[in-house]
Every structure is written in C-alpha cells, then in structure tokens.
N, C-alpha and C. Protein backbone atom coordinates (compact mmCIF):
# COMPACT_ATOMS: atom_id res chain seq x y z
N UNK A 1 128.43 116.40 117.84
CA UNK A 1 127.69 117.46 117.17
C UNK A 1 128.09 118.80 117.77
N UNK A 2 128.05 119.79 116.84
CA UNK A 2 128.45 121.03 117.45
C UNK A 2 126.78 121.74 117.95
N UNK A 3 127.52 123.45 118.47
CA UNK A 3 126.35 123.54 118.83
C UNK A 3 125.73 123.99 117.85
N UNK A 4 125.82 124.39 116.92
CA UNK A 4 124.57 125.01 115.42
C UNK A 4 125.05 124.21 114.42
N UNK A 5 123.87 124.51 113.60
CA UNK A 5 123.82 123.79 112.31
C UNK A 5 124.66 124.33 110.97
N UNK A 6 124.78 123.25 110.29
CA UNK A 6 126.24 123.54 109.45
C UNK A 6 125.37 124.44 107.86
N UNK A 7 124.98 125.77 108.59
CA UNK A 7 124.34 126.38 107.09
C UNK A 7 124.81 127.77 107.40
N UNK A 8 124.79 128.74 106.72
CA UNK A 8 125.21 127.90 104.86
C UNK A 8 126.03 127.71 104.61
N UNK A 9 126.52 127.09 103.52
CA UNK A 9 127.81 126.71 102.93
C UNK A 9 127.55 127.46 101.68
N UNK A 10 128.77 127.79 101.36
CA UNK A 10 129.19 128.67 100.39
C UNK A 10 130.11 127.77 99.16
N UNK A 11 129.61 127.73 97.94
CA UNK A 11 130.87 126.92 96.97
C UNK A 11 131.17 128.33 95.41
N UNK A 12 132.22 128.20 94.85
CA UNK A 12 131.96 129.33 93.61
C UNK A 12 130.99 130.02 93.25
N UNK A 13 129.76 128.82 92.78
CA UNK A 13 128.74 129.52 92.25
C UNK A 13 127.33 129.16 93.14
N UNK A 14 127.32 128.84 94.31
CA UNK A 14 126.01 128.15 94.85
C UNK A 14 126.22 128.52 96.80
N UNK A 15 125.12 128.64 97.03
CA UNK A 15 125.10 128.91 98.21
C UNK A 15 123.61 127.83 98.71
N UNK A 16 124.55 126.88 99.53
CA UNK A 16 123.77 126.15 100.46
C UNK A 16 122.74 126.19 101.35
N UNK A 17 121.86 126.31 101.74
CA UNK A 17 121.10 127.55 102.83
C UNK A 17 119.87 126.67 103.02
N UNK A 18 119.37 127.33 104.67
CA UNK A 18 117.62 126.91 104.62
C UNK A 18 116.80 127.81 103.64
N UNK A 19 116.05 126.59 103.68
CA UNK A 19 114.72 127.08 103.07
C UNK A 19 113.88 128.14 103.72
N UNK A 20 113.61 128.71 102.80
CA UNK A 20 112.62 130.07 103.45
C UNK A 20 111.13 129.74 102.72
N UNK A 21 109.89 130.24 103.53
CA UNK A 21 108.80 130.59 102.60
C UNK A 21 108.74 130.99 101.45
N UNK A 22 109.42 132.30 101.01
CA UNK A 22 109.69 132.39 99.51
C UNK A 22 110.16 132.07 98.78
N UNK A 23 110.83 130.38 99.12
CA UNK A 23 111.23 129.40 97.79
C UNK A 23 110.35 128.88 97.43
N UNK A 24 109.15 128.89 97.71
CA UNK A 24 107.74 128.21 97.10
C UNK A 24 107.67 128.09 95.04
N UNK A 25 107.53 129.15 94.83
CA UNK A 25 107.63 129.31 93.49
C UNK A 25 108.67 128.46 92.74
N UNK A 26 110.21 129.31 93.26
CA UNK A 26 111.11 128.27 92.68
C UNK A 26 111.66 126.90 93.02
N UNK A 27 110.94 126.56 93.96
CA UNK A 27 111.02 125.12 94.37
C UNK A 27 110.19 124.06 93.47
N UNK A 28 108.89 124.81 93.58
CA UNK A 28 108.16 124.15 92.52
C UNK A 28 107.73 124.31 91.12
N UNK A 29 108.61 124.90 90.65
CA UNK A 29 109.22 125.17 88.83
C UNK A 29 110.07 123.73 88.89
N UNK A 30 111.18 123.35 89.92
CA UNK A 30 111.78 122.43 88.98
C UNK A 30 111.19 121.28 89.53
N UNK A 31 109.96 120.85 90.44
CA UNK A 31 109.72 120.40 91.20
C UNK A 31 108.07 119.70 90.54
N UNK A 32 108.24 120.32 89.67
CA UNK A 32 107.00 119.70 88.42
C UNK A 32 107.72 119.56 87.36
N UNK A 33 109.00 119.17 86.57
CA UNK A 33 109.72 119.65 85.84
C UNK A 33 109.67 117.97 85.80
N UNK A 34 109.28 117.60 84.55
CA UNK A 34 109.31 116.25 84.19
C UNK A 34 110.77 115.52 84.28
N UNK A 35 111.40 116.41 83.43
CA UNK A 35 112.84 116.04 82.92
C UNK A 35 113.67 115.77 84.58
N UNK A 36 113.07 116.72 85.51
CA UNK A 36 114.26 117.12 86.98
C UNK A 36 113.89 115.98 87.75
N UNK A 37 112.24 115.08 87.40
CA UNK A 37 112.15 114.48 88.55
C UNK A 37 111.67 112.77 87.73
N UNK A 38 112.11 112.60 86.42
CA UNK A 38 112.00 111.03 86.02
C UNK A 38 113.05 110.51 86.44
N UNK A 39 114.16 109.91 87.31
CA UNK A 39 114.59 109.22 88.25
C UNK A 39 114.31 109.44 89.47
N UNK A 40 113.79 109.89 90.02
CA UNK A 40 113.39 110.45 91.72
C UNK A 40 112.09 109.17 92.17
N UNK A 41 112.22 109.64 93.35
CA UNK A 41 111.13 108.36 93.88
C UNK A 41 109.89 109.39 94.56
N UNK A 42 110.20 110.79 94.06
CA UNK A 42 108.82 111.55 94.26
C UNK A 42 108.92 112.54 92.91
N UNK A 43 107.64 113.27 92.69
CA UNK A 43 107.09 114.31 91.62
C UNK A 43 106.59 113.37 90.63
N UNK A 44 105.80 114.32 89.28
CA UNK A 44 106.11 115.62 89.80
C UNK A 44 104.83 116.28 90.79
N UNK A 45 105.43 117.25 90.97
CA UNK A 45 104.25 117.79 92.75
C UNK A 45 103.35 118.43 92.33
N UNK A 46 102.34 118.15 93.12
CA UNK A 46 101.45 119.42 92.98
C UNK A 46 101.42 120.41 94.07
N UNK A 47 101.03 121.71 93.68
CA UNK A 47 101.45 122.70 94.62
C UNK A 47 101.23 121.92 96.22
N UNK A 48 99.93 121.20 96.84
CA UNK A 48 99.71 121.04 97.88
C UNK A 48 101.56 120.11 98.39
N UNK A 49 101.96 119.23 97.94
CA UNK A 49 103.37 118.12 98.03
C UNK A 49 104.28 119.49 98.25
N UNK A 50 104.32 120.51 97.61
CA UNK A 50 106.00 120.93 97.20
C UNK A 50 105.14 122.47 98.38
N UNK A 51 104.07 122.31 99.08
CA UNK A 51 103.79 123.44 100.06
C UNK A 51 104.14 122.60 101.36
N UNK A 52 103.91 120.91 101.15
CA UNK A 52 104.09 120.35 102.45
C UNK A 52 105.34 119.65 102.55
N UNK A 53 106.21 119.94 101.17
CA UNK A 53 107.60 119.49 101.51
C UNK A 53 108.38 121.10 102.07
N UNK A 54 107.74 122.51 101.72
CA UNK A 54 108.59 123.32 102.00
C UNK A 54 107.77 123.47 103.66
N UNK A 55 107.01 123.00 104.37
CA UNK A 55 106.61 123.44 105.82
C UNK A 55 107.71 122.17 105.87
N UNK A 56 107.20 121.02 105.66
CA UNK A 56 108.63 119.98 106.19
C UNK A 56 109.70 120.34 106.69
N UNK A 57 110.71 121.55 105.50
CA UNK A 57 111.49 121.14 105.66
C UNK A 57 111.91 122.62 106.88
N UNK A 58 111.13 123.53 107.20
CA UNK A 58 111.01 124.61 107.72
C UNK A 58 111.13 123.89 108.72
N UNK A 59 110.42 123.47 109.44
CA UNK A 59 110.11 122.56 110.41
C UNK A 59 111.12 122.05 111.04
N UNK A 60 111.90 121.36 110.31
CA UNK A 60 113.14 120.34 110.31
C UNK A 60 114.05 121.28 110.84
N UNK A 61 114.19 122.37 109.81
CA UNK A 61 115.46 123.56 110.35
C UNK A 61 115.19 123.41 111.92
N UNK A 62 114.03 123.81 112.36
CA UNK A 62 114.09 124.85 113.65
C UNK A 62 114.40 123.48 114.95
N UNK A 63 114.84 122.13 114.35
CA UNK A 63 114.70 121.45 115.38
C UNK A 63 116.37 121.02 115.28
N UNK A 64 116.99 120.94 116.78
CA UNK A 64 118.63 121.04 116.75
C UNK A 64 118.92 120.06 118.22
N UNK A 65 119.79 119.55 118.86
CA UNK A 65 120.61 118.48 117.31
C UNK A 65 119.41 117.62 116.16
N UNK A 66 120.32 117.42 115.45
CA UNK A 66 119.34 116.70 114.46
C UNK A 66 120.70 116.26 113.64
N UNK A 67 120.03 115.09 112.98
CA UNK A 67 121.25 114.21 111.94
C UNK A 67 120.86 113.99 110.29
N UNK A 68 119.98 114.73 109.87
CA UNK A 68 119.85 115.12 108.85
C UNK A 68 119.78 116.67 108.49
N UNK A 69 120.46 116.80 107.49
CA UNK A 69 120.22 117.93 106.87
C UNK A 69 120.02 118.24 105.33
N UNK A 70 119.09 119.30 105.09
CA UNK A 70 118.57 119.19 103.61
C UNK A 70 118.97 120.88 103.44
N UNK A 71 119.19 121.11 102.26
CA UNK A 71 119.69 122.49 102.12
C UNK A 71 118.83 122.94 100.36
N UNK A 72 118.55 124.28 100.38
CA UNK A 72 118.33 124.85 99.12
C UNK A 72 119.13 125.44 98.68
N UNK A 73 119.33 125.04 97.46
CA UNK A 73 120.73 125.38 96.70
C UNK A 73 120.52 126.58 96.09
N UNK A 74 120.88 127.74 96.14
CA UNK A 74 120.65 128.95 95.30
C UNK A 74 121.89 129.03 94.91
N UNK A 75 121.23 129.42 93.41
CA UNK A 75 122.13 130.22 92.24
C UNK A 75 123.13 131.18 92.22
N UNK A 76 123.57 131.49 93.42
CA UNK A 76 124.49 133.28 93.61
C UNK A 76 124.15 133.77 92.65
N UNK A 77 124.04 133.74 90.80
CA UNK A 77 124.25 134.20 89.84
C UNK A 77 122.46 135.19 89.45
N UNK A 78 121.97 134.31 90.20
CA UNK A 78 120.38 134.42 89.69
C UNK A 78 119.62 134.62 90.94
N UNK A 79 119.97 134.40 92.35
CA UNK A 79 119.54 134.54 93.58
C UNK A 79 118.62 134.03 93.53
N UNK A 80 118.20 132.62 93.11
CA UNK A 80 116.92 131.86 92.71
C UNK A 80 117.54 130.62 92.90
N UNK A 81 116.47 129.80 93.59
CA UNK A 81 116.95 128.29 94.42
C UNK A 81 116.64 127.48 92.99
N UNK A 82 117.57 126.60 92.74
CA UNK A 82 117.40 125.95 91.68
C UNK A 82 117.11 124.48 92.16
N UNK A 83 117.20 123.80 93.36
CA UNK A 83 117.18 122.57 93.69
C UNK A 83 117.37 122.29 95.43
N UNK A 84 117.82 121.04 95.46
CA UNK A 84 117.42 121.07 96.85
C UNK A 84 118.82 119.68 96.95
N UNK A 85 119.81 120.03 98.26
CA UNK A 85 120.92 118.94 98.59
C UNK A 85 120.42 118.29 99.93
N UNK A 86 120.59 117.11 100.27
CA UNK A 86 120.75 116.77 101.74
C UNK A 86 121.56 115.92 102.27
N UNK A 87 122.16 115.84 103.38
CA UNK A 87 123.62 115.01 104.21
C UNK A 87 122.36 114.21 105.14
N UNK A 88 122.82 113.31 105.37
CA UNK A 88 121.94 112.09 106.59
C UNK A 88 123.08 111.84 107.00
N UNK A 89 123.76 111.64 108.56
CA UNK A 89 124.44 110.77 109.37
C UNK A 89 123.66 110.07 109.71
N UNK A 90 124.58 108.57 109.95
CA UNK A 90 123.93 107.72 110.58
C UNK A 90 124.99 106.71 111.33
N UNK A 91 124.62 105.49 112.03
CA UNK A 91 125.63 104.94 113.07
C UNK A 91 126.72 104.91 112.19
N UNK A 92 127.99 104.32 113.19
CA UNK A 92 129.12 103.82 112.65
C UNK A 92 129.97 105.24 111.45
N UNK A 93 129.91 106.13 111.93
CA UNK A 93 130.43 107.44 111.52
C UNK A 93 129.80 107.06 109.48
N UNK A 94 128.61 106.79 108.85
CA UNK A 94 128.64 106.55 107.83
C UNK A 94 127.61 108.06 107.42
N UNK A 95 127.60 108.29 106.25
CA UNK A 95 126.62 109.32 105.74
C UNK A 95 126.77 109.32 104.40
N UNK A 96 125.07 109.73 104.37
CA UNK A 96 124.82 109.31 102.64
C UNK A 96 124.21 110.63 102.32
N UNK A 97 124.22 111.27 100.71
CA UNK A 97 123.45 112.20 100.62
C UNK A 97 123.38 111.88 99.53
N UNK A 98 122.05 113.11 98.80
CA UNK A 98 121.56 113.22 97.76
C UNK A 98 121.52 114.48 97.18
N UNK A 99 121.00 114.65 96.03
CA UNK A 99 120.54 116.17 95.11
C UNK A 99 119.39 115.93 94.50
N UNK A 100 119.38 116.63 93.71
CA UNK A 100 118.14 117.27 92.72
C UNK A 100 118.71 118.50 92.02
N UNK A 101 118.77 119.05 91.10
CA UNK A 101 118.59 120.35 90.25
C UNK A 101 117.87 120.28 89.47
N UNK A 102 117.13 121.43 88.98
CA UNK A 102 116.23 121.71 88.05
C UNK A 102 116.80 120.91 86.47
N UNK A 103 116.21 121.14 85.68
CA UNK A 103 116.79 120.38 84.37
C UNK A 103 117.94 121.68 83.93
N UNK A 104 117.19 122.67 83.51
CA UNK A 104 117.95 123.86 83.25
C UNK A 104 119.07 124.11 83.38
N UNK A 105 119.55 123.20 84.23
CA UNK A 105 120.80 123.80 85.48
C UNK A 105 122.04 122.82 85.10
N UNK A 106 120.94 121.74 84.52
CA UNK A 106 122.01 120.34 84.56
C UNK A 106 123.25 120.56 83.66
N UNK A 107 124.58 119.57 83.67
CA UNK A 107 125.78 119.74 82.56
C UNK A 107 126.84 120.47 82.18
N UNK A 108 126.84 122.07 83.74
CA UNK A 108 127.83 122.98 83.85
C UNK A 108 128.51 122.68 84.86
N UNK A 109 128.15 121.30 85.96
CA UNK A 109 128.94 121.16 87.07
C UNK A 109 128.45 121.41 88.19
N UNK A 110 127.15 122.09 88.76
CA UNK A 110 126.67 122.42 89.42
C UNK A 110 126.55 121.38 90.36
N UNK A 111 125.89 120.15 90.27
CA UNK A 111 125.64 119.29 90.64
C UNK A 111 126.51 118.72 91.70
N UNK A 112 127.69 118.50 90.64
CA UNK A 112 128.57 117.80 91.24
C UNK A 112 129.74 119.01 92.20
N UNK A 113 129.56 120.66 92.29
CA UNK A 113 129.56 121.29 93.32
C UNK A 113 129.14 121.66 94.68
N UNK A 114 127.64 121.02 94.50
CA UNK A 114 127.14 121.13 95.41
C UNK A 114 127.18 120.15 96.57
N UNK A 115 127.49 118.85 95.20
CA UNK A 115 127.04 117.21 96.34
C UNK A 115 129.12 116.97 96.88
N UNK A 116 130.13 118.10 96.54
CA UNK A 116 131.56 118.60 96.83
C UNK A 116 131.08 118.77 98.07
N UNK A 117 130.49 119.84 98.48
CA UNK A 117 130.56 120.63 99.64
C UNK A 117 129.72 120.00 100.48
N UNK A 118 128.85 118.34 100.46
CA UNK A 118 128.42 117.92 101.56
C UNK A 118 129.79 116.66 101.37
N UNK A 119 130.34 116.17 100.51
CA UNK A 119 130.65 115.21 101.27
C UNK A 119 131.92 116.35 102.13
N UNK A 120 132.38 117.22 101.67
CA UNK A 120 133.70 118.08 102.20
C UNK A 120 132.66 118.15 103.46
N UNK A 121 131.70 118.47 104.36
CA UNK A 121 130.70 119.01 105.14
C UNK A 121 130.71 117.31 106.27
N UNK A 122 130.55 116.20 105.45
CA UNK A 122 130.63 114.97 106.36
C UNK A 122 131.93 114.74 106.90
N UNK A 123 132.99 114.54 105.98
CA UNK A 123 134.25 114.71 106.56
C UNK A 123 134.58 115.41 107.57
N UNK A 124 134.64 116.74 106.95
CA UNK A 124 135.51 117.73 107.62
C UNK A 124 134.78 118.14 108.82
N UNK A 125 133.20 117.99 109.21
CA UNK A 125 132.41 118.76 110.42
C UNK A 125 131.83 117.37 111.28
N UNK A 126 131.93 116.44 110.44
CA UNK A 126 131.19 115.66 111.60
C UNK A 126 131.76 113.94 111.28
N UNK A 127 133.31 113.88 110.94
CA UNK A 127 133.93 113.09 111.04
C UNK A 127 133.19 111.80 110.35
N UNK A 128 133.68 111.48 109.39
CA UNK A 128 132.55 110.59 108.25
C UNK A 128 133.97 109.86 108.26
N UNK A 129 133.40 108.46 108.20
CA UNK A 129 134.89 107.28 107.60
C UNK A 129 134.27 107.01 106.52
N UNK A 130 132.89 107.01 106.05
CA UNK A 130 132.38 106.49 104.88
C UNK A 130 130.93 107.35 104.30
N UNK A 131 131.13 107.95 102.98
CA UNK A 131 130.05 108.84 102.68
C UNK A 131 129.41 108.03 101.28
N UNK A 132 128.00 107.69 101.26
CA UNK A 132 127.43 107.38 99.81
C UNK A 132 126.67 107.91 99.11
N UNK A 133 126.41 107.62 98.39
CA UNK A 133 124.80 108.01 97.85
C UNK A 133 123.95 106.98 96.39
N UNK A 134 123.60 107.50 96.28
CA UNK A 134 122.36 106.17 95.00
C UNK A 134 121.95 106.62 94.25
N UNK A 135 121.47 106.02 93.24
CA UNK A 135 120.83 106.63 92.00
C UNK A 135 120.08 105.72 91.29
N UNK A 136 119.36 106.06 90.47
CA UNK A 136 118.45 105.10 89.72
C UNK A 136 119.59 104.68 88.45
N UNK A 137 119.86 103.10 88.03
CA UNK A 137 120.73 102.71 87.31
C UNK A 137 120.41 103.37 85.99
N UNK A 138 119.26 104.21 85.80
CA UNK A 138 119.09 105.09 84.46
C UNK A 138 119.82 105.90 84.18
N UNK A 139 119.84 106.72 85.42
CA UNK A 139 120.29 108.32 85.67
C UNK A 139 121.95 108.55 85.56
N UNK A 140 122.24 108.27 84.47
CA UNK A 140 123.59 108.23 83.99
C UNK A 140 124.08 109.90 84.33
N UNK A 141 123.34 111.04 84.25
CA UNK A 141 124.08 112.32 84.71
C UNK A 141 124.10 112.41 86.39
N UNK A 142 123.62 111.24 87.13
CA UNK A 142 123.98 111.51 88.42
C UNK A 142 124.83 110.92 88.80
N UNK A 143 124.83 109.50 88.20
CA UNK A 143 126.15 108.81 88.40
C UNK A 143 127.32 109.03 87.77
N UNK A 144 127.09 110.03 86.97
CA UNK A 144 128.60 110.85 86.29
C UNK A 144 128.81 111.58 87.34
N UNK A 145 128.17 112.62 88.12
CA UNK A 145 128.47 113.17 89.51
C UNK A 145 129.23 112.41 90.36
N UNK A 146 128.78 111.76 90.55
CA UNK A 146 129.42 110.65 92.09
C UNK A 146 130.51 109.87 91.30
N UNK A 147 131.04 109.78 90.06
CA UNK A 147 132.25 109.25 89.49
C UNK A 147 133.49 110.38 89.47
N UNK A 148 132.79 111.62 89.21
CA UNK A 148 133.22 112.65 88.99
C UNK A 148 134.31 113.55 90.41
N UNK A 149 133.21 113.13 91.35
CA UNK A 149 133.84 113.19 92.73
C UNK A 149 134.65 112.44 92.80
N UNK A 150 134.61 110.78 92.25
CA UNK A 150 135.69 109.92 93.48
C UNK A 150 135.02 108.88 93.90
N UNK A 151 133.58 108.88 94.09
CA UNK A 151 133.24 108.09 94.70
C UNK A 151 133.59 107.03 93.59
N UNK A 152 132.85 105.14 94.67
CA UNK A 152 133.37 104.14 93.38
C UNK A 152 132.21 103.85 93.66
N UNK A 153 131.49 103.03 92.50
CA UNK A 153 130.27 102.29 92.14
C UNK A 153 130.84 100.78 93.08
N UNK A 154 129.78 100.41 94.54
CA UNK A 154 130.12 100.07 95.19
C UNK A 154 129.45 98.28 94.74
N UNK A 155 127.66 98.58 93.94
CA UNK A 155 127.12 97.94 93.39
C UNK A 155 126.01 97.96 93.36
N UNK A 156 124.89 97.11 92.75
CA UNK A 156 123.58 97.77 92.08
C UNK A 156 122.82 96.69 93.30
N UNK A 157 121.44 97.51 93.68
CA UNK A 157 120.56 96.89 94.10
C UNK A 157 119.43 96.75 93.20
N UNK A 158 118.90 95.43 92.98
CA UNK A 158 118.00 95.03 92.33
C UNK A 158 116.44 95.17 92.46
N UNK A 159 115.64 96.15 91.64
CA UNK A 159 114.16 96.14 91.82
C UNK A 159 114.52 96.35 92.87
N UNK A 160 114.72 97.74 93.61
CA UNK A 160 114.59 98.00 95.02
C UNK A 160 113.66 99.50 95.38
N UNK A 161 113.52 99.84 94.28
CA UNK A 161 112.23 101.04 94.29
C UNK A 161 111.29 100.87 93.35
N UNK A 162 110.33 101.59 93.61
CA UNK A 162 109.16 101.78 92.54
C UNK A 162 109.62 102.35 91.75
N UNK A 163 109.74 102.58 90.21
CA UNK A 163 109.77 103.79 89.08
C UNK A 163 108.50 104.24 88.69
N UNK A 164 108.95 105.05 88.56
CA UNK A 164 107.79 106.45 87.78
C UNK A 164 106.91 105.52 86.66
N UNK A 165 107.09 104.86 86.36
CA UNK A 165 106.47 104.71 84.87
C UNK A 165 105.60 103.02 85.64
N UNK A 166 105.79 102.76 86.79
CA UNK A 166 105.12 101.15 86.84
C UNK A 166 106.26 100.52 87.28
N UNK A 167 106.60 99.49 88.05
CA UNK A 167 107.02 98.27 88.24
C UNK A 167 108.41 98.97 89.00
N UNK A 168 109.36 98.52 88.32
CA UNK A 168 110.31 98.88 89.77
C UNK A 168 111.70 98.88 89.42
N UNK A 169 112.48 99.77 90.02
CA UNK A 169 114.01 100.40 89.16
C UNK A 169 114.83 99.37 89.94
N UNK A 170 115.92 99.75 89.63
CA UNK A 170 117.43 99.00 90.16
C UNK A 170 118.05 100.38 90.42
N UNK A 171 119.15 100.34 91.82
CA UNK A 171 119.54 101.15 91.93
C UNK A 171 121.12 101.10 92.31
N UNK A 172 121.80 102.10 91.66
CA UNK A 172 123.50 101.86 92.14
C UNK A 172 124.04 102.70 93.06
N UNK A 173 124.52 101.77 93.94
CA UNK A 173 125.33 102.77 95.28
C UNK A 173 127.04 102.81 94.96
N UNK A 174 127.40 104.26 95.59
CA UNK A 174 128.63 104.66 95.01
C UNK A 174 129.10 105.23 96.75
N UNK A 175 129.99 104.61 96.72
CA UNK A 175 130.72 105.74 98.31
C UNK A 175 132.33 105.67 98.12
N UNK A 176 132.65 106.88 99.23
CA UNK A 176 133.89 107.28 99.28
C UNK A 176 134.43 107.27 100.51
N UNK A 177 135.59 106.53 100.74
CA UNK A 177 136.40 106.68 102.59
C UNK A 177 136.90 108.15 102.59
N UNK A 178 136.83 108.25 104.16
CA UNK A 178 137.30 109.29 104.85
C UNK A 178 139.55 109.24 103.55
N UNK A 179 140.04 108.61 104.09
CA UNK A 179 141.24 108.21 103.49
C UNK A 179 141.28 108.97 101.51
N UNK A 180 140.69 107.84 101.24
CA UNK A 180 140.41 108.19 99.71
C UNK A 180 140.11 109.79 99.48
N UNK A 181 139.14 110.22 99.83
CA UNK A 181 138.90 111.42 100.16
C UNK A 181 139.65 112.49 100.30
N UNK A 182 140.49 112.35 101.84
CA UNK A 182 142.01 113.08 102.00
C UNK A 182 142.84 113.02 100.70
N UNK A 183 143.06 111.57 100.10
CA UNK A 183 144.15 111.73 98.88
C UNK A 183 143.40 112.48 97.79
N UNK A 184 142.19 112.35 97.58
CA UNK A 184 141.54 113.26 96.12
C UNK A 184 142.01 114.43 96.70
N UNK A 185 141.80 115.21 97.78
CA UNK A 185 141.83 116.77 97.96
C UNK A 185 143.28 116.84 97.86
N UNK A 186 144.42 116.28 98.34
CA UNK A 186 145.31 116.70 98.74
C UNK A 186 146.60 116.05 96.97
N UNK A 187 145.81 115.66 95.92
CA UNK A 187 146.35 115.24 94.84
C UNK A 187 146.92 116.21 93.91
C-alpha cells in the first residue's frame, strides 16, 4: 500500500472523488430512483439510509491504510455526483468492484468508464492478478459493462441474494487477469 489514498481519478467525462456532505441531495435523487436501484441488494433509501450511507462513507475516507475504496462519481459536465464506484482488495492479490449510476445517466458509456478506471486503479496501483465483479442475472446493462471491458462471464451463482420483489436472485460473476488486461490495453 502506498502512503495515500488513490483519489481522485480523473477519466474524459467523470471524476472519481470522496464524498463530501454536499452530495446528500444528489446522492439521494438516484438513490430513491426505482429504475437505478431494481437490481441492487439495497434502496430505494430513505433520507435517514442515504444520510447514514453518506456519514459511512465519510468515515471510511478519513481511515488509512484501508482495502476498500468507494468513490462518488461526478459528472465534470454537470458538477453533480451521479452515482457511486467501489474497488475492495482482498487476499491472494484478487479485487472485485462495483457501480451504480443514476438511471438518467445510463447507455452513453459512463458506466463502463468509470468501472475502466478501477479495474486500470487495481492493476496498475495495487498489483491485481485477478479483478471481478457481479451482477444480478437480470441486469443485462451491467453485464454489458463488464463484457464491454473484457471481463469473461466466469459463471452464475444460484439464489444467492434476496431480490427486491421477494424470494431470491441468481447472480453472474465476470473477472479479468492481470495478463488479459495488459493485452486489451496494449491491442
């Protein structure tokens, strides 16, 4: 681990960054947003959830080393946080992350810019041989992301979360080697 934390990251249109107090509002616009959060395994929030996920994650910043990181994605275009990314290391040089964007946001690429610059962020800063992430087997625009990158659909876990609606989703994991990785960038 180095000695500071890997924020912000900068991509074309999005800037990676902690959370501040005054993402409250736009955290929780997409954060009650039916459409942003029917595959998720939380929302939608009510102000008290999306006041005690933004002290969370305040919290989290100010504590170093640490092996997770969660970032608010702002818009450069609109200077308004549209969603929320995070990187987890864990043993055996592996790391998995996730997203969220507002609905609004979805289908210009954003997505799959943002969840660019963590796996480029596992690789390149803290030596990753293997990066994944998951999705609800519904959520066909997230797993177009993680196809979109490179990653490969590694395989589905069965009834392994609760869904939103009652009873319980299936979910598909997708990862990418350190190797594979090098050849996408360097293709």
């Amino acid at each position: 681990m180095e000695d500071q934390p890997p924020y912000p990251l900068q991509t074309p249109r999005l800037l990676l960054r902690e959370f501040r107090l005054e993402d409250f509002d736009d955290i929780h616009a997409y954060a009650t947003d039916p459409l942003t959060v029917r595959y998720m395994d939380w929302g939608p929030n009510t102000e008290q959830v999306t006041h005690e996920f933004l002290e969370r994650q305040i919290a989290q910043q100010a504590t170093w080393p640490r092996r997770d990181f969660s970032y608010a994605v702002e818009l450069l275009a609109e200077r308004k946080v549209i969603g929320s990314v995070r990187l987890g290391l864990s043993d055996h040089r592996n790391a998995d992350f996730g997203y969220s964007l507002g609905s609004a946001y979805w289908g210009v690429g954003l997505g799959a810019e943002a969840a660019r610059a963590l796996v480029n962020l596992a690789f390149d800063r803290f030596d990753a041989h293997r990066v994944w992430a998951s999705c609800d087997t519904r959520n066909r625009r997230s797993f177009g992301v993680m196809e979109k990158l490179g990653l490969r659909r590694e395989g589905t876990l069965r009834q392994n979360q609760p869904a939103h609606e009652g009873g319980w989703r299936d979910t598909h994991i997708y990862a990418v080697l350190a190797h594979e990785w090098a050849a996408r960038r360097n293709a």
